[in-house]
PDB file of N, CA and C in Angstrom:
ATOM      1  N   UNK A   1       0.845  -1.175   0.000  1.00  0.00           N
ATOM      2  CA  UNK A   1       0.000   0.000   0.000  1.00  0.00           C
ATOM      3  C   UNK A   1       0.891   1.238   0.000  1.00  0.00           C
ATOM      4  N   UNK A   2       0.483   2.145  -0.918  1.00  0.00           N
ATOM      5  CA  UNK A   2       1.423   3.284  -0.997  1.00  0.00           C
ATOM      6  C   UNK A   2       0.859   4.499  -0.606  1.00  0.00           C
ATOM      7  N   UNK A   3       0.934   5.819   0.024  1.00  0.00           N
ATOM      8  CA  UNK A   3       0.678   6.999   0.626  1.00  0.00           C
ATOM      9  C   UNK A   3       0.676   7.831  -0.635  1.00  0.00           C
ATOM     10  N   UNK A   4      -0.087   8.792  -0.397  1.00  0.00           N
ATOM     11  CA  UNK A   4      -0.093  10.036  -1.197  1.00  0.00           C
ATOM     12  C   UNK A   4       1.598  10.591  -1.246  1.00  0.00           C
ATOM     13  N   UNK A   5       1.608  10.870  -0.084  1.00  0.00           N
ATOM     14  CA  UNK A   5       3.470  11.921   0.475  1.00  0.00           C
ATOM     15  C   UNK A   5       4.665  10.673   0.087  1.00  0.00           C
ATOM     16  N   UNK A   6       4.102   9.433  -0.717  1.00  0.00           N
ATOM     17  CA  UNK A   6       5.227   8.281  -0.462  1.00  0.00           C
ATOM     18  C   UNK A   6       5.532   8.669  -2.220  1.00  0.00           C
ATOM     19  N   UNK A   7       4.494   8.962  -3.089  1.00  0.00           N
ATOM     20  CA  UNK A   7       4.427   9.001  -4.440  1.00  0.00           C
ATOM     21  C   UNK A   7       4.915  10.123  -5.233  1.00  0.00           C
ATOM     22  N   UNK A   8       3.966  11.786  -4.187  1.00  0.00           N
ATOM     23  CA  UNK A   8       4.134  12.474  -4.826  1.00  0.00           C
ATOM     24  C   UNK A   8       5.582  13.302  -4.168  1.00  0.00           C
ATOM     25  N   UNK A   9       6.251  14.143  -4.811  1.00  0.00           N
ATOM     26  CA  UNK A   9       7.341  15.180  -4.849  1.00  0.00           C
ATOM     27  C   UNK A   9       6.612  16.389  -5.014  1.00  0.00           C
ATOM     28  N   UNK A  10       6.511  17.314  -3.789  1.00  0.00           N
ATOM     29  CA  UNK A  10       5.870  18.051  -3.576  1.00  0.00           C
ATOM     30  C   UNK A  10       7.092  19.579  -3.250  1.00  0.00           C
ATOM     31  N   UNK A  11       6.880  20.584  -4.337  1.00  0.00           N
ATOM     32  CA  UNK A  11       7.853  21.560  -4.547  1.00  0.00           C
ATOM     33  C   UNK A  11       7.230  22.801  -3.885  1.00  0.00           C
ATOM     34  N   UNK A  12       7.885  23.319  -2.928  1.00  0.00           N
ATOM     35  CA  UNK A  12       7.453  24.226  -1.933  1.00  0.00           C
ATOM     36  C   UNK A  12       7.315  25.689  -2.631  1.00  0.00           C
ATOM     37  N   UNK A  13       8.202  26.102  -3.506  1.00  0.00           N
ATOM     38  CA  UNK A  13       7.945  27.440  -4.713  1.00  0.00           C
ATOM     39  C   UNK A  13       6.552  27.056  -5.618  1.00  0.00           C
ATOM     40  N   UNK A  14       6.018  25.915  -5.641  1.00  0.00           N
ATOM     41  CA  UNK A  14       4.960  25.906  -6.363  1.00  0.00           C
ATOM     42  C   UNK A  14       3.988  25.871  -5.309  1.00  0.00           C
ATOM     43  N   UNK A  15       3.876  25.889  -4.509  1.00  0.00           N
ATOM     44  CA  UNK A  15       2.693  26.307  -3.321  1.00  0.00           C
ATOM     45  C   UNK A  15       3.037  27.495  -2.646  1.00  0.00           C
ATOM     46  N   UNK A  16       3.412  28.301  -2.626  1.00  0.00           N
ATOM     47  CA  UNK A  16       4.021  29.818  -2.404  1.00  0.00           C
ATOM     48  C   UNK A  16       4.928  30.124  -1.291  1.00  0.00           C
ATOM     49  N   UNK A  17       5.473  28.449  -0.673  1.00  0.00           N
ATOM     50  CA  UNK A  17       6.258  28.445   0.543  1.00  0.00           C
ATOM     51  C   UNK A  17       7.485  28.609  -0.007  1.00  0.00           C
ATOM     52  N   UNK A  18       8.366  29.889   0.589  1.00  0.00           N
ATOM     53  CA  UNK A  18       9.777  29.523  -0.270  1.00  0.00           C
ATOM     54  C   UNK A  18      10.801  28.734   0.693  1.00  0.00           C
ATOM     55  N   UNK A  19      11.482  28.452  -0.259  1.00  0.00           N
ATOM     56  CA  UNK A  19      12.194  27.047   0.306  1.00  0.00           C
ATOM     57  C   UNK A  19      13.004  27.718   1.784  1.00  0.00           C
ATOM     58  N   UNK A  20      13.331  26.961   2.538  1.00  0.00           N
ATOM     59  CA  UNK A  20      14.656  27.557   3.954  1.00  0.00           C
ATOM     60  C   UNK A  20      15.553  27.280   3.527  1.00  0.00           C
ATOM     61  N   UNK A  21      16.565  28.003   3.383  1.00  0.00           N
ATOM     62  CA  UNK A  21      18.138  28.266   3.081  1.00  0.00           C
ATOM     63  C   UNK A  21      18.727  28.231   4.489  1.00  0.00           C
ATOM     64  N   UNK A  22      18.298  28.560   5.478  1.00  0.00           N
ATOM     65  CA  UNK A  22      19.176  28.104   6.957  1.00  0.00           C
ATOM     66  C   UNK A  22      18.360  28.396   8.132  1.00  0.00           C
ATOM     67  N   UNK A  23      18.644  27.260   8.477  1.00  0.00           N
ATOM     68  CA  UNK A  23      17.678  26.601   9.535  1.00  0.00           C
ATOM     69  C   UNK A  23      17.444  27.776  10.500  1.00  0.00           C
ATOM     70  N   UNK A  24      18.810  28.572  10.682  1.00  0.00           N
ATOM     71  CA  UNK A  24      19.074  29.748  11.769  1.00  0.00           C
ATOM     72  C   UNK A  24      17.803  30.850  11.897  1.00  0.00           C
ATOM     73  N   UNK A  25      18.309  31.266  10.325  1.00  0.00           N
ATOM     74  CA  UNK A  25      17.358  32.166  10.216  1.00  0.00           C
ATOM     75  C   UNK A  25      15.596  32.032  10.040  1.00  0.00           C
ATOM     76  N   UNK A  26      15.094  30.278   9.444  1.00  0.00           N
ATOM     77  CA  UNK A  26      14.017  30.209   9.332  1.00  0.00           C
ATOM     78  C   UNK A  26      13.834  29.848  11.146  1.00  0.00           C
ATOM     79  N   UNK A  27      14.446  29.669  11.975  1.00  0.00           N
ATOM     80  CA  UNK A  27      13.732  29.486  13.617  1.00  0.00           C
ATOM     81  C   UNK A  27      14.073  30.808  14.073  1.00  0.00           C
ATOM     82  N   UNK A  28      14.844  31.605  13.894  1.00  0.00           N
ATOM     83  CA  UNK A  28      15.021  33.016  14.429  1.00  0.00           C
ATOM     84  C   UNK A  28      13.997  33.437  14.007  1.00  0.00           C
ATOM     85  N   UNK A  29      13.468  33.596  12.920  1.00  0.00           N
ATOM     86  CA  UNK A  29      11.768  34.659  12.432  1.00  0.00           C
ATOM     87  C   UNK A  29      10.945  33.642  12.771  1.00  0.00           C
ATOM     88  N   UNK A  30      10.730  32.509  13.291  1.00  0.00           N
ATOM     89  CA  UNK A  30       9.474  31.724  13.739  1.00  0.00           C
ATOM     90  C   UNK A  30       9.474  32.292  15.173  1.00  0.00           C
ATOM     91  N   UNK A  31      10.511  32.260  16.237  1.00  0.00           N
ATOM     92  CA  UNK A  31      10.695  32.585  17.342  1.00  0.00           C
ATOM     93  C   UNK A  31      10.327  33.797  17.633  1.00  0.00           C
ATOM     94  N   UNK A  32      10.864  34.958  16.865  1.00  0.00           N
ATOM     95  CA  UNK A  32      10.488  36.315  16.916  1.00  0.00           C
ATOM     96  C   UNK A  32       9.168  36.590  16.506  1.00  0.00           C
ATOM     97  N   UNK A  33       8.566  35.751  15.637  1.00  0.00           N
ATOM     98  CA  UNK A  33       6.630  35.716  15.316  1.00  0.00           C
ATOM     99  C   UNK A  33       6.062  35.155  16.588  1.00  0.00           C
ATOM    100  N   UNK A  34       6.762  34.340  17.579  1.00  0.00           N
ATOM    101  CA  UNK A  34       5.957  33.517  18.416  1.00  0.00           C
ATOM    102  C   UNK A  34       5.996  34.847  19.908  1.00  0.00           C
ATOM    103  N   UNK A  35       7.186  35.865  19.835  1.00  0.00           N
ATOM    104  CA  UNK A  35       7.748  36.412  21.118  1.00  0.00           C
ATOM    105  C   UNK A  35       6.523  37.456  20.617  1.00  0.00           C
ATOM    106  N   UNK A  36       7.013  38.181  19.445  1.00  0.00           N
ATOM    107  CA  UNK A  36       5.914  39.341  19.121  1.00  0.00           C
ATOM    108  C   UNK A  36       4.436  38.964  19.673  1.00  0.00           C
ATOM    109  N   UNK A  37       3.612  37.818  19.428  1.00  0.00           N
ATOM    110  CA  UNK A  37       2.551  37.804  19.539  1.00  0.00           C
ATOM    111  C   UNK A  37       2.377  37.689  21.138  1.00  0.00           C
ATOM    112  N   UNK A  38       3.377  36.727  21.949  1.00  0.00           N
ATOM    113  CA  UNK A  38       3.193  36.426  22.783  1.00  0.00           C
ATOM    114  C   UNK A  38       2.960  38.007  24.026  1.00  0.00           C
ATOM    115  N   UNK A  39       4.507  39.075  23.407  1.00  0.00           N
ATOM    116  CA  UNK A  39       4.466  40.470  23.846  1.00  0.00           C
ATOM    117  C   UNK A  39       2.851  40.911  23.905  1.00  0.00           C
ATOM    118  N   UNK A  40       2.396  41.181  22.338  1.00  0.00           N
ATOM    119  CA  UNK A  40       1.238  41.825  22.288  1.00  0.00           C
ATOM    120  C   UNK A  40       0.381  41.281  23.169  1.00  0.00           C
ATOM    121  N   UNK A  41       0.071  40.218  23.523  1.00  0.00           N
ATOM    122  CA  UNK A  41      -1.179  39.276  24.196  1.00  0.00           C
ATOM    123  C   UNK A  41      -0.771  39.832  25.789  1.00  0.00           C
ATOM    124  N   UNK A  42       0.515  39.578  26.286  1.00  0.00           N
ATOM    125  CA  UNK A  42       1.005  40.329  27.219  1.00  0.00           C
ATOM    126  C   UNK A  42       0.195  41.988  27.689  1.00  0.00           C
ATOM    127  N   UNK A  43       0.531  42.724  26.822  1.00  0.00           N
ATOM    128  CA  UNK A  43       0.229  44.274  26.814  1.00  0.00           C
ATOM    129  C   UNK A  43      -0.993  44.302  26.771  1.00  0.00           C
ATOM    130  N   UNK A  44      -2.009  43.454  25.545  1.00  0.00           N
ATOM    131  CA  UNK A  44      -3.251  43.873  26.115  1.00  0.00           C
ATOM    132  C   UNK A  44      -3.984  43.021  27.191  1.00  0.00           C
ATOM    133  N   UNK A  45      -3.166  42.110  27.911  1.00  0.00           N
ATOM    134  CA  UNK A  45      -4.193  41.919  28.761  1.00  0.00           C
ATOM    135  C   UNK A  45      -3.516  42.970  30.488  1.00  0.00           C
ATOM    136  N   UNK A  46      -2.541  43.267  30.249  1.00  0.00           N
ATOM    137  CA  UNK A  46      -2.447  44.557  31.058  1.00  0.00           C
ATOM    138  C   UNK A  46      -2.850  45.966  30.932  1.00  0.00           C
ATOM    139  N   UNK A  47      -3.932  45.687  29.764  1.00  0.00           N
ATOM    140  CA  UNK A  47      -4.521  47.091  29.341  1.00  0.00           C
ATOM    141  C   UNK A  47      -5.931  46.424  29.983  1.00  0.00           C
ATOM    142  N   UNK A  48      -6.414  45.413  29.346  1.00  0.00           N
ATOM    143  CA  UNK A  48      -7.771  44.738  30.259  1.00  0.00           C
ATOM    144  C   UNK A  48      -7.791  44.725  31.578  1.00  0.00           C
ATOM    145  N   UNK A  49      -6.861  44.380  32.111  1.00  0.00           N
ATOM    146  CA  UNK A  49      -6.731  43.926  33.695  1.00  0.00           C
ATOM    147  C   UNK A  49      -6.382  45.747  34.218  1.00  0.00           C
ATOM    148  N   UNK A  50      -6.196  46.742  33.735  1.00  0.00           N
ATOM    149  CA  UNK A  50      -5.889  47.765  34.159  1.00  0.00           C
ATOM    150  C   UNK A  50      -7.446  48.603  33.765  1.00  0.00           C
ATOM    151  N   UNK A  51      -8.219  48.722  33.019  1.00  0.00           N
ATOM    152  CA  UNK A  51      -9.880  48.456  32.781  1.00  0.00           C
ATOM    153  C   UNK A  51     -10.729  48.290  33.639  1.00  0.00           C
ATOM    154  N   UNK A  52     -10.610  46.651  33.677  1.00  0.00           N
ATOM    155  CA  UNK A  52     -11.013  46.000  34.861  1.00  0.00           C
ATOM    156  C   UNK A  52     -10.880  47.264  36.387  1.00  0.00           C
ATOM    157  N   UNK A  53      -9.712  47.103  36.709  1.00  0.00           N
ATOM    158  CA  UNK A  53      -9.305  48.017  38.045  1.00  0.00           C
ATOM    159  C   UNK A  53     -10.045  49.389  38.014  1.00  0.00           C
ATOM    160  N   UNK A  54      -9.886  50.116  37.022  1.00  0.00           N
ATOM    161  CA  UNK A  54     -10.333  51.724  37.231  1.00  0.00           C
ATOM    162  C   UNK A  54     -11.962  51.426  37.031  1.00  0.00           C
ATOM    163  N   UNK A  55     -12.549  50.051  36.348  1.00  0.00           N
ATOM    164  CA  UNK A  55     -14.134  50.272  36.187  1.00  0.00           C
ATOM    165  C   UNK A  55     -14.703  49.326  37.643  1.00  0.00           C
ATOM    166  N   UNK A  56     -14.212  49.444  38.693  1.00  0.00           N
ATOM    167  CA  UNK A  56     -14.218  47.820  39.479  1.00  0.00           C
ATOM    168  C   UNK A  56     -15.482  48.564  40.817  1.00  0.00           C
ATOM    169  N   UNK A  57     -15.062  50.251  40.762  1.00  0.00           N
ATOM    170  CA  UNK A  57     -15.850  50.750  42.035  1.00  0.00           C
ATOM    171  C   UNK A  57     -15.960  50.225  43.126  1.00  0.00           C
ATOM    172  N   UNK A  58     -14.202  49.757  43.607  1.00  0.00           N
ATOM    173  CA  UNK A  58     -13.906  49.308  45.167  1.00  0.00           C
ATOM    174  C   UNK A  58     -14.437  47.821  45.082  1.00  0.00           C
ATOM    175  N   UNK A  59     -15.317  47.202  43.913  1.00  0.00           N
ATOM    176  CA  UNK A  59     -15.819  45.406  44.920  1.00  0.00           C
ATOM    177  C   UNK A  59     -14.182  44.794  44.036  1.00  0.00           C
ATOM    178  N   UNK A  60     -13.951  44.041  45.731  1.00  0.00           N
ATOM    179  CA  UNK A  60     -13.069  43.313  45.903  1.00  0.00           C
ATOM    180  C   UNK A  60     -12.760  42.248  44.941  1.00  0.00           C
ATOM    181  N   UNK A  61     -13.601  41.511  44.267  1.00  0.00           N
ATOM    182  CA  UNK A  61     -13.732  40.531  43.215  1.00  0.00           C
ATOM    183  C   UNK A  61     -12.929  40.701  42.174  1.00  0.00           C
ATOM    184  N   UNK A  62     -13.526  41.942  41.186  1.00  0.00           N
ATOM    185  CA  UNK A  62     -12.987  42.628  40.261  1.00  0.00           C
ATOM    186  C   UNK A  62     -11.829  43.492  40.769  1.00  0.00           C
ATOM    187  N   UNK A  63     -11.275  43.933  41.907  1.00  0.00           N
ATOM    188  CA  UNK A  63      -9.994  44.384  42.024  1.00  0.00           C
ATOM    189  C   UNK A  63      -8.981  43.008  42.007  1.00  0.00           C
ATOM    190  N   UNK A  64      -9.678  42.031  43.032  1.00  0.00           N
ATOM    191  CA  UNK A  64      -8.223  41.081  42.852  1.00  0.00           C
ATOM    192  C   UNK A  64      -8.117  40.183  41.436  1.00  0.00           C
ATOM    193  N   UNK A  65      -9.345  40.332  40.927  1.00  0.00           N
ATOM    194  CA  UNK A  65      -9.172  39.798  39.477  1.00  0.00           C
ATOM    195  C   UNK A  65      -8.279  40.939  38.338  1.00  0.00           C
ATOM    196  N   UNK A  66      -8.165  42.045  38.290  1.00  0.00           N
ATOM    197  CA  UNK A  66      -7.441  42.401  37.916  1.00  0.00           C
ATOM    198  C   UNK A  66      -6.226  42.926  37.976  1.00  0.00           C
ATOM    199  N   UNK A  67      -5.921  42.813  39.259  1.00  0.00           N
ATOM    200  CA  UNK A  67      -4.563  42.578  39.918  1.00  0.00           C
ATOM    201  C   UNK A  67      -4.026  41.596  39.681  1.00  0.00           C
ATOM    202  N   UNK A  68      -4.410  40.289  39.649  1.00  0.00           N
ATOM    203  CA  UNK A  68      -3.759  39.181  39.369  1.00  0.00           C
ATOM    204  C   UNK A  68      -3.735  39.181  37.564  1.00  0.00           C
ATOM    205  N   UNK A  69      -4.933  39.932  36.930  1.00  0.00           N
ATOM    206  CA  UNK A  69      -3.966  39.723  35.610  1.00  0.00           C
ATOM    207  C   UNK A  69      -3.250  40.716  35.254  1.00  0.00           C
ATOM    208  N   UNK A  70      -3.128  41.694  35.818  1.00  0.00           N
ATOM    209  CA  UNK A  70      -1.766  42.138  35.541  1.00  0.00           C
ATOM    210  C   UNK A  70      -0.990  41.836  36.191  1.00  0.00           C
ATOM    211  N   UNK A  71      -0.754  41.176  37.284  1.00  0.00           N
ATOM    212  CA  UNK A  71       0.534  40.438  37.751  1.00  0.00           C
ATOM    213  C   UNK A  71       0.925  39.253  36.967  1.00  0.00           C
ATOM    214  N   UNK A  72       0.230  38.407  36.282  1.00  0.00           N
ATOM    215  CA  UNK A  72       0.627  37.612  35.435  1.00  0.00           C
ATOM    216  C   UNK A  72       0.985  37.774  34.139  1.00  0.00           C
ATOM    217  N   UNK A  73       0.680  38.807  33.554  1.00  0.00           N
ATOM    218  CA  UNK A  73       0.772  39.868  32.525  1.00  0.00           C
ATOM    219  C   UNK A  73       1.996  40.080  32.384  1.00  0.00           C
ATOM    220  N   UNK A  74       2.791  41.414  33.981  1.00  0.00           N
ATOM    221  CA  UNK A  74       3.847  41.079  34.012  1.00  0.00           C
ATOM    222  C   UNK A  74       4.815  40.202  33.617  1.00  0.00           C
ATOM    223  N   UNK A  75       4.630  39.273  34.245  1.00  0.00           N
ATOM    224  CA  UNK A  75       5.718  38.376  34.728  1.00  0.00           C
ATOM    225  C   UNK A  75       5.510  37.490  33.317  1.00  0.00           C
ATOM    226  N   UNK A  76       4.407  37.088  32.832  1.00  0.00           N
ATOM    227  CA  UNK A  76       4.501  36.487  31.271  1.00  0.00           C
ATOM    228  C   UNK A  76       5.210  37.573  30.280  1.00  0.00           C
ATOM    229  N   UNK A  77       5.281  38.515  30.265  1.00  0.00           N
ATOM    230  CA  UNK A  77       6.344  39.758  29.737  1.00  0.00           C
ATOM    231  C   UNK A  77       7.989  39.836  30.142  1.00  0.00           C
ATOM    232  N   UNK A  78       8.197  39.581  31.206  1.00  0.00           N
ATOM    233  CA  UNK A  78       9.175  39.629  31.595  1.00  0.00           C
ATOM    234  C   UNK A  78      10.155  38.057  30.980  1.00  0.00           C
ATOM    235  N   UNK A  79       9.382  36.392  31.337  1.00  0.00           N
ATOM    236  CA  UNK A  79       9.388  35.372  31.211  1.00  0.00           C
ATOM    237  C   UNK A  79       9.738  35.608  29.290  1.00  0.00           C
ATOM    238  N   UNK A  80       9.018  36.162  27.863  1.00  0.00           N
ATOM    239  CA  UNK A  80       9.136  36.481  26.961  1.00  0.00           C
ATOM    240  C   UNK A  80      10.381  37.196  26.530  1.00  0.00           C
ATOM    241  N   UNK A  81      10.678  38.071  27.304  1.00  0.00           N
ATOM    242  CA  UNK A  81      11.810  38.652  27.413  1.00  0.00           C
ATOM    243  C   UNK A  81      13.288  38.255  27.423  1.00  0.00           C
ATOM    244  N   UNK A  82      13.356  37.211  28.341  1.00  0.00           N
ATOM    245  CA  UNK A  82      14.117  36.754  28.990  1.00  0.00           C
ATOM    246  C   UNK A  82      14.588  35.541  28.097  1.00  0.00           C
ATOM    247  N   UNK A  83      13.124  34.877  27.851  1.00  0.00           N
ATOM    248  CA  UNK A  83      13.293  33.859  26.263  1.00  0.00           C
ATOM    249  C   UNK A  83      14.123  34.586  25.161  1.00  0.00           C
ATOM    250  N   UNK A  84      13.167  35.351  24.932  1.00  0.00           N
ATOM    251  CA  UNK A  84      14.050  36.154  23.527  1.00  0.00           C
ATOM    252  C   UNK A  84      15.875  36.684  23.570  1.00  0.00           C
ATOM    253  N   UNK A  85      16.330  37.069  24.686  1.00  0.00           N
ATOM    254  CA  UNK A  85      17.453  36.853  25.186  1.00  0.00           C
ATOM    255  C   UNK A  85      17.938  35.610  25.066  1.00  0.00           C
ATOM    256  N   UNK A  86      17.635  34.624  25.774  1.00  0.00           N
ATOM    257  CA  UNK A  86      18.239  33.485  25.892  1.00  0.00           C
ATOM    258  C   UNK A  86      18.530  33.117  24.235  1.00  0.00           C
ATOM    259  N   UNK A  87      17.718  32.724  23.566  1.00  0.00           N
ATOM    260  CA  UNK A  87      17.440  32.133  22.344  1.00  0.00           C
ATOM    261  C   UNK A  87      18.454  33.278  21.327  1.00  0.00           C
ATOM    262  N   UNK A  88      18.235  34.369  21.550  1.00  0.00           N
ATOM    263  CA  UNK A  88      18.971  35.313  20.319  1.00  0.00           C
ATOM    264  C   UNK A  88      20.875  34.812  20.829  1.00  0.00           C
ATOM    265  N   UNK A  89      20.722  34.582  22.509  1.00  0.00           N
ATOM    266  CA  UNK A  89      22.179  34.068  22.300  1.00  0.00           C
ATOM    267  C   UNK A  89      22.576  33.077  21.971  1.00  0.00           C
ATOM    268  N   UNK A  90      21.800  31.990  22.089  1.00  0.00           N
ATOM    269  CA  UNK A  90      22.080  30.726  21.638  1.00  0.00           C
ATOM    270  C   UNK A  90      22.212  30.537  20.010  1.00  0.00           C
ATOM    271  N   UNK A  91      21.393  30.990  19.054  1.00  0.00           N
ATOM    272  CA  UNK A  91      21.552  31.157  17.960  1.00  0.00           C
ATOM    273  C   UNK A  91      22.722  32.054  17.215  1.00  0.00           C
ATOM    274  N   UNK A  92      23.097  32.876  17.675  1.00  0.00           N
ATOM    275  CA  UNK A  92      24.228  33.676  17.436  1.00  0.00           C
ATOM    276  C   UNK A  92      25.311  33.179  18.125  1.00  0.00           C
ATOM    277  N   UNK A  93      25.785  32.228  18.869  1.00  0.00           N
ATOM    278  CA  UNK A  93      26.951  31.877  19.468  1.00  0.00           C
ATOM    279  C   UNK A  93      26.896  30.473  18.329  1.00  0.00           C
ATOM    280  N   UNK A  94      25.685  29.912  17.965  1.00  0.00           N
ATOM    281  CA  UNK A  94      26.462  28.654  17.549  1.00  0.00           C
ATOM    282  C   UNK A  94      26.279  28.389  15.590  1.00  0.00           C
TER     283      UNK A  94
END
């Protein structure tokens, strides 16, 4: 029994993927697409969780709910950060 992927030769310029020339650079721009989004998702949910707080009118619920997402907000920002560091050195040292 033979597979579709066993038969056919499937050319990545004819489906509009262009080919990777080095591995470096095609995981450096996957990594930096994954940090960017991860940043943005970061920022706005410390724009929500900061929302949350100024619309909360003192009940306790909605203050510690949006305290805690911007404390996790934070620290998932910081954690992104710290990735993107790590990884830009690892790729450039080797």
């Amino acid at each position: 029994m033979r597979f579709f992927a066993e038969t056919t030769k499937i050319d990545p310029g004819k489906i509009g993927v262009p080919a990777v020339k080095n591995a470096d650079t095609a995981l450096s721009g996957l990594l930096n697409v994954a940090y960017g989004a991860a940043g943005i998702l970061c920022v706005v949910i410390i724009i929500f969780g900061g929302y949350i707080y100024v619309t909360s009118d003192g009940n306790a619920s909605n203050v510690k709910l949006a305290k805690n997402a911007i404390t996790g907000a934070v620290v998932g920002l910081i954690v992104v950060i710290m990735a993107f560091t790590i990884t830009q050195f690892v790729i450039g040292r080797f």
